[in-house]
Protein backbone atom coordinates (compact mmCIF):
# COMPACT_ATOMS: atom_id res chain seq x y z
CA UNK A 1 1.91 -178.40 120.85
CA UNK A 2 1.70 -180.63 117.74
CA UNK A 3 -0.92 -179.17 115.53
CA UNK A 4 -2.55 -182.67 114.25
CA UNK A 5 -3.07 -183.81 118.30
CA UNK A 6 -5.00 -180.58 119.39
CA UNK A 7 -5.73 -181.70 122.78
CA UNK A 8 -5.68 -179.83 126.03
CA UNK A 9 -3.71 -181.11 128.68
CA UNK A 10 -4.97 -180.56 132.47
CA UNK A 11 -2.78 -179.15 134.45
CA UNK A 12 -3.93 -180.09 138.16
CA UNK A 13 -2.56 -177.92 140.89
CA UNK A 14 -2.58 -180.24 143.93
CA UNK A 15 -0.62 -177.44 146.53
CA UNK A 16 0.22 -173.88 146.76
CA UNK A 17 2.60 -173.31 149.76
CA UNK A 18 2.40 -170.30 150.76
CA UNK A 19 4.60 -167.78 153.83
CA UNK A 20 3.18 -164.24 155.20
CA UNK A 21 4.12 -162.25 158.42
CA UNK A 22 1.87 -160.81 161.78
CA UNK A 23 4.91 -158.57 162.40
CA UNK A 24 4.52 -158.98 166.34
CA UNK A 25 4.98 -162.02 168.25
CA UNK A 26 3.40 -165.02 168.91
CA UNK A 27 2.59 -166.42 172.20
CA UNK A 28 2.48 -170.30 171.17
CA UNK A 29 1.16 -171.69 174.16
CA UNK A 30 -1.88 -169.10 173.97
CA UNK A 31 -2.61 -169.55 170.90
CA UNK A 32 -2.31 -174.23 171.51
CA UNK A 33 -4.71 -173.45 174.43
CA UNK A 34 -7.54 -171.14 172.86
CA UNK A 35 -7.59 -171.97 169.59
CA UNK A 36 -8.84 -174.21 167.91
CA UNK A 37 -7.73 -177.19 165.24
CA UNK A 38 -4.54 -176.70 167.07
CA UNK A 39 -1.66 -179.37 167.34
CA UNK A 40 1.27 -177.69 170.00
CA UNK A 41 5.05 -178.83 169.45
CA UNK A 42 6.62 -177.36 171.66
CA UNK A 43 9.92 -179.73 171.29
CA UNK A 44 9.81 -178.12 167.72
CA UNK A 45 9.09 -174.96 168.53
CA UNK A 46 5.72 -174.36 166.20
CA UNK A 47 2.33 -174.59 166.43
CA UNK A 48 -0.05 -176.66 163.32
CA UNK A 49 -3.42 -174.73 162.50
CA UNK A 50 -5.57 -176.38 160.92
CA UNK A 51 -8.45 -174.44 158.47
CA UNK A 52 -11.49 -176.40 157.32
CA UNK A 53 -12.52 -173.88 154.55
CA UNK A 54 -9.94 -173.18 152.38
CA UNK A 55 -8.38 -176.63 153.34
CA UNK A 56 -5.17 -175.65 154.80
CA UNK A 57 -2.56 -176.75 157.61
CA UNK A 58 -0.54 -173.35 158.93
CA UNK A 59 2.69 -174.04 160.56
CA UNK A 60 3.00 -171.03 163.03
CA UNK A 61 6.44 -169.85 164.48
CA UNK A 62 6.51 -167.52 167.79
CA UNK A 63 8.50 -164.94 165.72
CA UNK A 64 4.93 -164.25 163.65
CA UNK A 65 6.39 -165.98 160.41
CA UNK A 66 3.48 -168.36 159.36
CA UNK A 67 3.65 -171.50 156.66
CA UNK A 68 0.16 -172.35 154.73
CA UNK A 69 0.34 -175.33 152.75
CA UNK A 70 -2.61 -177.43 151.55
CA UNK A 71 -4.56 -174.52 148.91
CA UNK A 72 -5.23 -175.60 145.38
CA UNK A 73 -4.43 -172.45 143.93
CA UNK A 74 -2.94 -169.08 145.33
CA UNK A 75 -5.91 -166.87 145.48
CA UNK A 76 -6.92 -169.69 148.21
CA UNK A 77 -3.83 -169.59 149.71
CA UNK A 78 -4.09 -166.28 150.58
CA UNK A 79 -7.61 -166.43 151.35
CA UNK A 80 -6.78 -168.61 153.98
CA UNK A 81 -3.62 -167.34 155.01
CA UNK A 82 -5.85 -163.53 155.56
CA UNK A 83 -7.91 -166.03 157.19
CA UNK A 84 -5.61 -167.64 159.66
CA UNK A 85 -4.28 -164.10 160.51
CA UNK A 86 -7.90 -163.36 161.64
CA UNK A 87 -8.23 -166.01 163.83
CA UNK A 88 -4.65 -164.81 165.69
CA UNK A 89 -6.38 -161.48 165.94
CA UNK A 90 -9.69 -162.91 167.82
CA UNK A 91 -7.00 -164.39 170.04
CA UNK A 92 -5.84 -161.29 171.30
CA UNK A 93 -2.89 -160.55 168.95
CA UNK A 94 -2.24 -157.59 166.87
CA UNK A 95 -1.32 -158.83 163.96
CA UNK A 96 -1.07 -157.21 160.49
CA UNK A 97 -0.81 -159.29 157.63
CA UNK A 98 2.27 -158.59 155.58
CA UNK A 99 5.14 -160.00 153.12
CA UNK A 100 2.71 -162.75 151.77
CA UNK A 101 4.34 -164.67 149.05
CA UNK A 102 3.38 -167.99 147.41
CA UNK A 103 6.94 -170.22 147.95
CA UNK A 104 6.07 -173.23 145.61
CA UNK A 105 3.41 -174.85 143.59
CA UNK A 106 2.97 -178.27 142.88
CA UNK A 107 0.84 -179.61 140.01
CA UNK A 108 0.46 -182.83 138.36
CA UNK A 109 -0.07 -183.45 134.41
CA UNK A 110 -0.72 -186.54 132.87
CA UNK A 111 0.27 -186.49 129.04
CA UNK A 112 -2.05 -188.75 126.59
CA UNK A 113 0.80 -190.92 124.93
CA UNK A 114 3.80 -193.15 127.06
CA UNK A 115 6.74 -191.88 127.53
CA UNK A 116 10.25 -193.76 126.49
CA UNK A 117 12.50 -192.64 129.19
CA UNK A 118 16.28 -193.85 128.32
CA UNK A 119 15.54 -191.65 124.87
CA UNK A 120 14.00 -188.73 126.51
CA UNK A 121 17.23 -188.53 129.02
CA UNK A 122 19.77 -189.16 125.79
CA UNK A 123 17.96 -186.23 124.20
CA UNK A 124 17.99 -183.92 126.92
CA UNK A 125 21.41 -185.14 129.07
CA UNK A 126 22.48 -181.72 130.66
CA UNK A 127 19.24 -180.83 132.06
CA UNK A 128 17.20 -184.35 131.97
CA UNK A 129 18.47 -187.49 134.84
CA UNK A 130 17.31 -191.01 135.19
CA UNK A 131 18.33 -193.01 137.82
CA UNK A 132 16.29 -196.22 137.78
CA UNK A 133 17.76 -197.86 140.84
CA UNK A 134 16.69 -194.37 142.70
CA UNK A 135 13.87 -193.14 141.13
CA UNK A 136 11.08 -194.47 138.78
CA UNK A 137 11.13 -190.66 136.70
CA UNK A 138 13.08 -188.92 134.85
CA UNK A 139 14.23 -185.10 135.99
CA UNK A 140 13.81 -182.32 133.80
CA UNK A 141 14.93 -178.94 135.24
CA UNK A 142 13.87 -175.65 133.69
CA UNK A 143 16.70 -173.21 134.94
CA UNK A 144 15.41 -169.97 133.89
CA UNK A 145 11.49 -170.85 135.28
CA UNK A 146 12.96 -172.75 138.15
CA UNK A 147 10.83 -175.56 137.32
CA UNK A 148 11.17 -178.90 138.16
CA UNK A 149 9.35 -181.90 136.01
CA UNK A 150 9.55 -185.62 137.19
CA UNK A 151 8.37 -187.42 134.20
CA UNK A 152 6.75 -191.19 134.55
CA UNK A 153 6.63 -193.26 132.15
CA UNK A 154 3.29 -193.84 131.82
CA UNK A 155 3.15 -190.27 131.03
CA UNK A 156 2.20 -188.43 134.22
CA UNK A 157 4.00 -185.32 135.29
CA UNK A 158 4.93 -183.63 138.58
CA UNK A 159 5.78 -179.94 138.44
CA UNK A 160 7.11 -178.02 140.92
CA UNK A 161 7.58 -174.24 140.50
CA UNK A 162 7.37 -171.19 142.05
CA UNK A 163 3.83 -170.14 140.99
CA UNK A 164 0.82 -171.48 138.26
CA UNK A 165 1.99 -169.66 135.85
CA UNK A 166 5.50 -170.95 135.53
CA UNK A 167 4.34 -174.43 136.42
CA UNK A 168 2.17 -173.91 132.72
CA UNK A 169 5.17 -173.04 131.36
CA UNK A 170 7.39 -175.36 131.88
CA UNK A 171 4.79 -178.36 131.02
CA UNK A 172 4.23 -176.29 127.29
CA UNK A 173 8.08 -176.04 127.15
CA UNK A 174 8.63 -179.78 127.95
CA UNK A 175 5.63 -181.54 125.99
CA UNK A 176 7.39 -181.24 122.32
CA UNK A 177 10.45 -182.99 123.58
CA UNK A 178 8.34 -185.92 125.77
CA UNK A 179 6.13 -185.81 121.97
CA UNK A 180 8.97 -186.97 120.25
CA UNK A 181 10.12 -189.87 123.12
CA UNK A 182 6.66 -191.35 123.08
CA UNK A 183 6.11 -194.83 123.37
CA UNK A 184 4.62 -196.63 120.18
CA UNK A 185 0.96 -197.85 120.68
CA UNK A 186 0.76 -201.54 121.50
CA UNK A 187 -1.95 -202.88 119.07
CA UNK A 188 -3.89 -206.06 121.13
């Protein structure tokens, strides 16, 4: 960051998705008829489970392969998620909870300047796009973190990334090069 503007930007993480196993199977229509918070889809093929503490929505699959989205960070996705496999086991089924691994993270980051977009995808043309017809932001992909930054230009950010830590990375690696495509301050 630019050492005369020493502010700390807050880096919001608004959902951690989230994928473990039960290793044995899952009888859907058992688990739509004595659980509870349960939505049945059984044109789909999947089951929604719904948690009230950690806040999160499980998409269950009969092959034991279970989706938690919905946390605000990834200790409470897998709180929940060792939660969730609980409440399969009260329901009869022996599950052990294995392979958990957070999928995606998606944060938001709002920067304290505009943001000049045109200049900021001139500067950066390989790895920034701006379609204006498609898309109010700008796209900024980070390869190597396999980060992906939609820049507003009002200067809020959406990052998505595989977990926190890259999703911090990618908004330290992108603020000098928004810094230098900020808007001039309209004086009323």
């Amino acid at each position: 960051m630019d050492s005369s503007n020493d502010e700390a930007l807050d880096i919001i993480v608004t959902n951690v998705v989230a994928t473990f196993r039960t290793r044995c199977h899952l009888n859907l229509r058992t688990i739509a008829l004595e659980g509870t918070n349960v939505i049945y889809k059984p044109e789909v093929g999947k089951v929604l489970m719904k948690l009230r503490k950690p806040m999160i929505t499980a998409t269950i699959w009969s092959s034991g392969k279970i989706i938690c989205t919905g946390a605000t960070s990834e200790d409470e996705a897998k709180l929940g998620a060792r939660r969730l496999a609980r409440c399969l086991q009260k329901l009869g089924f022996k599950v052990r909870f294995s392979a958990f691994k957070v999928v995606n993270v998606l944060a938001v980051c709002s920067m304290p300047f505009a943001i000049h977009l045109i200049d900021f995808t001139k500067n950066n043309r390989p790895i920034a796009s701006y379609e204006p017809e498609l898309h109010p932001a700008a796209t900024y992909r980070i390869k190597n973190l396999r980060a992906t930054i939609q820049v507003f230009s009002t200067g809020s950010l959406t990052v998505t990334g595989p977990n926190v830590q890259n999703v911090a990375t990618a908004v330290e690696q992108v603020y000098p090069l928004l810094f230098e495509c900020q808007k001039p301050i309209c004086k009323k």
